[in-house]
Protein backbone atom coordinates (compact mmCIF):
# COMPACT_ATOMS: atom_id res chain seq x y z
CA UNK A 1 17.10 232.96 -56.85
CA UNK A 2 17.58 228.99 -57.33
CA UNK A 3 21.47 228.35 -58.14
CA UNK A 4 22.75 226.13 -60.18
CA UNK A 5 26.40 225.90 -59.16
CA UNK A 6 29.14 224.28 -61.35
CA UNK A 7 31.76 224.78 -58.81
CA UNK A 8 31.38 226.50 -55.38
CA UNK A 9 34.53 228.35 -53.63
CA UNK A 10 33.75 229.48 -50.45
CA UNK A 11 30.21 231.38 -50.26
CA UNK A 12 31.00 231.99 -54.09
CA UNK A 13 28.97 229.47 -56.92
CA UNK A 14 29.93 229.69 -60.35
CA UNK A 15 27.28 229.56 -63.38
CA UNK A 16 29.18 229.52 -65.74
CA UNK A 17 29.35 227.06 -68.41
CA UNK A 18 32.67 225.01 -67.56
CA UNK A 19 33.86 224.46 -70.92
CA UNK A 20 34.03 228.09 -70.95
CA UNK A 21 35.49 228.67 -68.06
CA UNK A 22 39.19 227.50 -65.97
CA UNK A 23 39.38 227.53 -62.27
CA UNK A 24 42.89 227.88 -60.83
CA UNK A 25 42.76 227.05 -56.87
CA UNK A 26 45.64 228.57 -54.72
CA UNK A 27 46.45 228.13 -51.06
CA UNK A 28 49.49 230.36 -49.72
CA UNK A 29 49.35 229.43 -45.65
CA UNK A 30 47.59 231.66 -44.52
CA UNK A 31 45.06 232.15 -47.24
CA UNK A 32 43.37 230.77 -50.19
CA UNK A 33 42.07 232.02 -53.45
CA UNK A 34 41.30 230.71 -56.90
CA UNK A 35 40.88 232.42 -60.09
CA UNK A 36 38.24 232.40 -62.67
CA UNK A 37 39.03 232.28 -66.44
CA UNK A 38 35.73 233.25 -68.48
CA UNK A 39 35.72 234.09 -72.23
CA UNK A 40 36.90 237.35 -72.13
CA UNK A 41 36.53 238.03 -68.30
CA UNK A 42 39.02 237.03 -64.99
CA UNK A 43 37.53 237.23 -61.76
CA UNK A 44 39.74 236.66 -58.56
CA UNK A 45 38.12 235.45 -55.37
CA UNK A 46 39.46 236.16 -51.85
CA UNK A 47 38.32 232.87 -50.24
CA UNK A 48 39.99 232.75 -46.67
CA UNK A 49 42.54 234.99 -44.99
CA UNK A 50 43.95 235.86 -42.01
CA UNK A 51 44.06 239.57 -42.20
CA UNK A 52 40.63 240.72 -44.18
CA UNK A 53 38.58 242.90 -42.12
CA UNK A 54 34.83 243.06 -42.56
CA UNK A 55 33.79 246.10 -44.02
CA UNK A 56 31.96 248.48 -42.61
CA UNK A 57 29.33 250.89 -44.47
CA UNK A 58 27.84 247.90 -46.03
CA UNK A 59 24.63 247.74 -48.25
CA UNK A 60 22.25 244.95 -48.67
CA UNK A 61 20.60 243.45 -51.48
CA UNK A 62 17.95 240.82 -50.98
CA UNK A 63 16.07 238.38 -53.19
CA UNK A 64 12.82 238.10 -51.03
CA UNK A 65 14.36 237.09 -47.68
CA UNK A 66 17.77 236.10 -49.25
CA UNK A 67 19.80 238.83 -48.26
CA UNK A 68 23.91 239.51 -48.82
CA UNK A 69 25.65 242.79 -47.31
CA UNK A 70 28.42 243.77 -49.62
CA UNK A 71 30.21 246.86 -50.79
CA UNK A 72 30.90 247.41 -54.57
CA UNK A 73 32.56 249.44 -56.66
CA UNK A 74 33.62 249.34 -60.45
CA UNK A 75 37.17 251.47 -61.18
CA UNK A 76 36.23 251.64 -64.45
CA UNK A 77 33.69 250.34 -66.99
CA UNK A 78 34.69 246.69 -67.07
CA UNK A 79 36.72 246.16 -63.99
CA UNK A 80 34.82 245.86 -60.53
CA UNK A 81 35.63 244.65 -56.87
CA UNK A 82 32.81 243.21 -54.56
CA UNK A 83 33.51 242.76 -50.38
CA UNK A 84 30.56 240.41 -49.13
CA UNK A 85 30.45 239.44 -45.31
CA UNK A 86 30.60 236.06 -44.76
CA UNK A 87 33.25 233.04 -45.23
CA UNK A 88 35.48 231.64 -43.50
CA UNK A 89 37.20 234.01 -42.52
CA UNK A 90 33.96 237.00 -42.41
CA UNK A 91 34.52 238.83 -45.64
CA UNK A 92 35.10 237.34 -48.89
CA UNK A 93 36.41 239.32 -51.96
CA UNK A 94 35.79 239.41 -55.67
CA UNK A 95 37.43 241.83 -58.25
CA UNK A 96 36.57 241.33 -61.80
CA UNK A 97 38.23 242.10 -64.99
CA UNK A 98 36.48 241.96 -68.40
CA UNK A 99 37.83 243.27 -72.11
CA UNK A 100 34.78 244.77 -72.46
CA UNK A 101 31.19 245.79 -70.59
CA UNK A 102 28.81 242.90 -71.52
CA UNK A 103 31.60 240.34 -71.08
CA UNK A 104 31.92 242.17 -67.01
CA UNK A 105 27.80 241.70 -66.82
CA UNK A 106 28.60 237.83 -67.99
CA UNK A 107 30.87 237.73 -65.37
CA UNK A 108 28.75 239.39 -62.77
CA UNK A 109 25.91 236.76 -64.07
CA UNK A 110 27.89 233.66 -63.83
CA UNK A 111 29.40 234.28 -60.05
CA UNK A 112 26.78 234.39 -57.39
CA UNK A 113 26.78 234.68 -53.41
CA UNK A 114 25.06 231.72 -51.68
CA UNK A 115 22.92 232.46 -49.27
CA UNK A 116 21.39 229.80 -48.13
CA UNK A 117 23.44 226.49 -48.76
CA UNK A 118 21.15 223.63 -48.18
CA UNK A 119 18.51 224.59 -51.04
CA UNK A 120 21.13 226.37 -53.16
CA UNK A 121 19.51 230.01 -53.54
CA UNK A 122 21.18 233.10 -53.31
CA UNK A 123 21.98 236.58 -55.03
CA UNK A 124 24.15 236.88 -58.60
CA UNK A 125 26.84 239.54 -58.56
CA UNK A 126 24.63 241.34 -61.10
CA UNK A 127 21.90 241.89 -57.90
CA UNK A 128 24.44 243.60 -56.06
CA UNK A 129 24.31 247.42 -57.07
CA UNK A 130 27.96 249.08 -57.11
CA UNK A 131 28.34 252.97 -55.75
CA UNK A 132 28.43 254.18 -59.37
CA UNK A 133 25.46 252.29 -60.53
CA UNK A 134 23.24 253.60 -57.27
CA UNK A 135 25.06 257.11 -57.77
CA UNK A 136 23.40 257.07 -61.72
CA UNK A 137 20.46 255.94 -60.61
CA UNK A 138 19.88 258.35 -57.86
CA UNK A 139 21.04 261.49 -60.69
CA UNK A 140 18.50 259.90 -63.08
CA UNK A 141 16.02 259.91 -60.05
CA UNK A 142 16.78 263.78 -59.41
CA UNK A 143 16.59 264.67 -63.12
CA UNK A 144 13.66 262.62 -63.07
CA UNK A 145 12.07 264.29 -60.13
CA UNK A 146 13.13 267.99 -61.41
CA UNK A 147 11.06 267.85 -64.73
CA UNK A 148 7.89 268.72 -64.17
CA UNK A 149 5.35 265.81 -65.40
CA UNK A 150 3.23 266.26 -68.06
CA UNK A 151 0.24 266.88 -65.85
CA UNK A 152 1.91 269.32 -63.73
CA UNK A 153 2.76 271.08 -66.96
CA UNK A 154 -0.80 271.32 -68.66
CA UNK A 155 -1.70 272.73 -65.10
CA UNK A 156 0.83 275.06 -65.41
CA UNK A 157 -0.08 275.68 -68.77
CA UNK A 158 -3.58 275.92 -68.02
CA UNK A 159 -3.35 278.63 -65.25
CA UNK A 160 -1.29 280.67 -67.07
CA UNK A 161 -4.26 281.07 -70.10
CA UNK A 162 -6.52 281.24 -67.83
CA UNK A 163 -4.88 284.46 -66.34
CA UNK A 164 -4.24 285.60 -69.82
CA UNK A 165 -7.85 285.46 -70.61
CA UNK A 166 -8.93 287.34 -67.32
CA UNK A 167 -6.22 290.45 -68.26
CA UNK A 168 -7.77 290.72 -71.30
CA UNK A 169 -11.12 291.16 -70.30
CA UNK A 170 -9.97 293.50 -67.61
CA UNK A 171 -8.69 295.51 -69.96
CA UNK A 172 -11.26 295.18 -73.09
CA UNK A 173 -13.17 298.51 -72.82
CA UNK A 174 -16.68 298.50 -72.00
């Protein structure tokens, strides 16, 4: 996806609007990080460290061939922590905390990883799937796959009067 980046911190653009939104830049030796201020949301970035170790395990989402690996995972409804390879120093980290679900999918919607700097394009936080949202979506998938379809039903449905009708003429008398 095209960016348009306000402000970019590391491999991390921000989307948001800016009157909306404070940036707070910190370096502490031998790191840096910067927090985001968004109507109702705070996200802290991880820019550069010394001691952040790539994670391993990692998933990949890709936008056609814009691809991030990352591993996600929400502690609760609104507050959610992203690791994404790449940076300066290999992993970069986001964790996100919002008052309330729709202002966390803002947040996840105005923070994106760039992929490919020259032309701007990469992947929104929202693209990146968490462990909960996959683990819903694959028990939605089972449920899904467990109820028999509607065909499979009249088929069902359909054998079973079918056998009904051939009892009864085996036993209407003759």
């Amino acid at each position: 996806m095209d960016l348009f980046c306000n402000i970019v911190m590391s491999l991390i653009c921000l989307q948001a609007p800016l009157g909306d939104t404070v940036v707070t830049l910190s370096n502490f030796g031998l790191g840096s990080s910067a927090r985001v201020e968004g109507r109702g949301w705070t996200a802290t970035l991880g820019l550069m460290s010394d001691t952040l170790q790539a994670p391993s395990g990692l998933r990949q989402a890709c936008d056609g061939p814009l691809c991030a690996d990352y591993e996600a995972q929400c502690l609760t409804r609104t507050t959610c922590s992203f690791r994404i390879r790449g940076g300066p120093s290999g992993v970069t980290t986001v964790s996100i905390e919002a008052d309330t679900e729709a202002q966390l999918a803002l947040a996840r919607g105005s923070l994106a990883i760039i992929v490919d700097r020259p032309q701007q394009r990469g992947l929104s936080l929202k693209q990146l799937s968490t462990l909960e949202e996959l683990q819903a979506a694959e028990i939605l998938r089972q449920e899904r796959d467990a109820e028999p379809s509607l065909e499979h039903r009249r088929a069902i449905e359909a054998r079973a009067a079918a056998e009904r009708a051939m009892e009864r003429e085996r036993h209407r008398p003759r």
